[in-house]
Protein backbone atom coordinates (compact mmCIF):
# COMPACT_ATOMS: atom_id res chain seq x y z
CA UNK A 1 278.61 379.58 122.10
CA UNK A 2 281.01 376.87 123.51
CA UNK A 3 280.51 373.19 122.29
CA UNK A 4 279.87 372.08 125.77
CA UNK A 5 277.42 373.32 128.08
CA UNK A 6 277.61 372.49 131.89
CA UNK A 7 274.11 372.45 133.88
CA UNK A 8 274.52 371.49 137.39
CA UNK A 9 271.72 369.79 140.02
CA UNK A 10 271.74 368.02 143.14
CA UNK A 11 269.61 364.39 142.87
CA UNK A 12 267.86 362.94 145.89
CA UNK A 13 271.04 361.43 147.35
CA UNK A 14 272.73 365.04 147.56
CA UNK A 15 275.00 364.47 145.40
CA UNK A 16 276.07 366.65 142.70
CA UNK A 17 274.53 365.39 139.06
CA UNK A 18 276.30 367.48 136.05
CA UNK A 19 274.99 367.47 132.60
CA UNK A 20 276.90 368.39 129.95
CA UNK A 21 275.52 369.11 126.47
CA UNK A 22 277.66 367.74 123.12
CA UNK A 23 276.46 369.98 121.12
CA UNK A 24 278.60 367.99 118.00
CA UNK A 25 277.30 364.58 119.01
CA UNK A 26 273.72 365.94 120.00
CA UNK A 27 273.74 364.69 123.26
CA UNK A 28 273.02 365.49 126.28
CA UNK A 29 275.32 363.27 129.46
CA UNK A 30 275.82 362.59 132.83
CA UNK A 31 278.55 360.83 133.92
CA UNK A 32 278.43 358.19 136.37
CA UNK A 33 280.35 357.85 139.73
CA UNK A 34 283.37 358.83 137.39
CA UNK A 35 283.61 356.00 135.47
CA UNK A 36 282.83 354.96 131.67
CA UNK A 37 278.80 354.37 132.95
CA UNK A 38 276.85 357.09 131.52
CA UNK A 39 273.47 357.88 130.81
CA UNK A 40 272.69 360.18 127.60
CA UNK A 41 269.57 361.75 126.17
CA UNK A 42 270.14 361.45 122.09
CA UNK A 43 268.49 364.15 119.86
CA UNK A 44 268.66 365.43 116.21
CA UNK A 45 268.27 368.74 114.31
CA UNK A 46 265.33 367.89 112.03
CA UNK A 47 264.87 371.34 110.79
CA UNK A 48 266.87 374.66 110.95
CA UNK A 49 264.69 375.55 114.40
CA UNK A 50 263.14 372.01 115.46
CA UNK A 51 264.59 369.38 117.07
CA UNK A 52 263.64 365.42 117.83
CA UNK A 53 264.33 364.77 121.44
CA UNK A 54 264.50 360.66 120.61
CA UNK A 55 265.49 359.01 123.29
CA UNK A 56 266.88 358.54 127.20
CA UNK A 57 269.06 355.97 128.59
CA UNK A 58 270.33 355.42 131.69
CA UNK A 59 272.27 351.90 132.57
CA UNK A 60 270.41 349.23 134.57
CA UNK A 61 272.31 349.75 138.00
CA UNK A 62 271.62 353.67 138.14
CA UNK A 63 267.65 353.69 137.09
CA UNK A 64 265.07 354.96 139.25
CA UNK A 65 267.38 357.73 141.08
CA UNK A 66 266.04 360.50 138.87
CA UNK A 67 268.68 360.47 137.07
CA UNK A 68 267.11 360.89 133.68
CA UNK A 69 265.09 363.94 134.70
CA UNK A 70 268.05 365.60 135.08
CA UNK A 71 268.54 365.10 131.32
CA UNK A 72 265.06 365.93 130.41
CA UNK A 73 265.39 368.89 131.83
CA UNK A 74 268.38 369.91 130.20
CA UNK A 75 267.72 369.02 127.23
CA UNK A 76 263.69 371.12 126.98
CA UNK A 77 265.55 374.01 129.28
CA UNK A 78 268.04 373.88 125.76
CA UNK A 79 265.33 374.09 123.68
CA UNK A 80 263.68 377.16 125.54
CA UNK A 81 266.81 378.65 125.69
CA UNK A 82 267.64 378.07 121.68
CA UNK A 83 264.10 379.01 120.60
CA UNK A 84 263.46 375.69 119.16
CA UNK A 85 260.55 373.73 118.62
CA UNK A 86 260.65 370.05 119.70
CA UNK A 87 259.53 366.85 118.96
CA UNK A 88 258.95 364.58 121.73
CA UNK A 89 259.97 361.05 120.18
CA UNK A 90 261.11 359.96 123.49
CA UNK A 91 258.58 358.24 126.35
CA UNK A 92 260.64 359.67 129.04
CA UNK A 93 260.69 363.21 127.52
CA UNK A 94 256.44 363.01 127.20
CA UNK A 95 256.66 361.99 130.89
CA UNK A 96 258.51 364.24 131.57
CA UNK A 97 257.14 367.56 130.41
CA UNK A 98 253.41 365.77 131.66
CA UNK A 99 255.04 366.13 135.33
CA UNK A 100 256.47 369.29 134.94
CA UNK A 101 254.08 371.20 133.13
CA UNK A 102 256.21 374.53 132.45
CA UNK A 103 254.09 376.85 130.03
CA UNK A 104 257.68 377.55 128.55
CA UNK A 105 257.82 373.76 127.38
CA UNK A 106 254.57 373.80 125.73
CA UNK A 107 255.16 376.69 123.97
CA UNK A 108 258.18 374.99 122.14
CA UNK A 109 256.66 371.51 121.84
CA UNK A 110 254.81 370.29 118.51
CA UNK A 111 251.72 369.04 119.78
């Protein structure tokens, strides 16, 4: 599996949003307008199969765009995909997964 994976969507301004997954810093990113801004969605291994989806941040000047939904759903479509179970540490994440209630999340989410 390669060390970065590359999940594309299209936010509400049409422009193209591209996550990419650091698998070695446990991370999921978006960059920003293609400068050092970036907003990340942090997460650790706290078993062999579970993970702790901890936290979301995206800077002040690029909130409320839906840009962290884009993460969130990376990072639970990664935990699907892996078989994992998840904690959800995060407020966002819990948000998240509350407005997009996919059966596939629940089935992978410690309740």
């Amino acid at each position: 599996m390669a060390q970065a994976a590359h999940t594309n969507a299209i936010d509400s301004h049409s422009s193209q949003i591209q996550v990419e997954h650091d698998k070695k810093r446990r991370q999921f990113v978006i960059r920003l307008n293609g400068s050092h801004d970036r907003a990340v969605l942090l997460y650790e291994y706290v078993g062999k199969k579970t993970v702790d989806l901890q936290h979301t941040e995206v800077p002040d000047a690029y909130r409320g765009r839906g840009i962290a939904k884009h993460l969130a759903k990376a990072a639970m479509d990664f935990v699907v995909e892996e078989d994992l179970k998840a904690h959800l540490t995060c407020w966002y994440i819990q948000k998240y997964v509350k407005e997009n209630p996919q059966p596939q999340y629940f089935e992978h989410i410690y309740q």
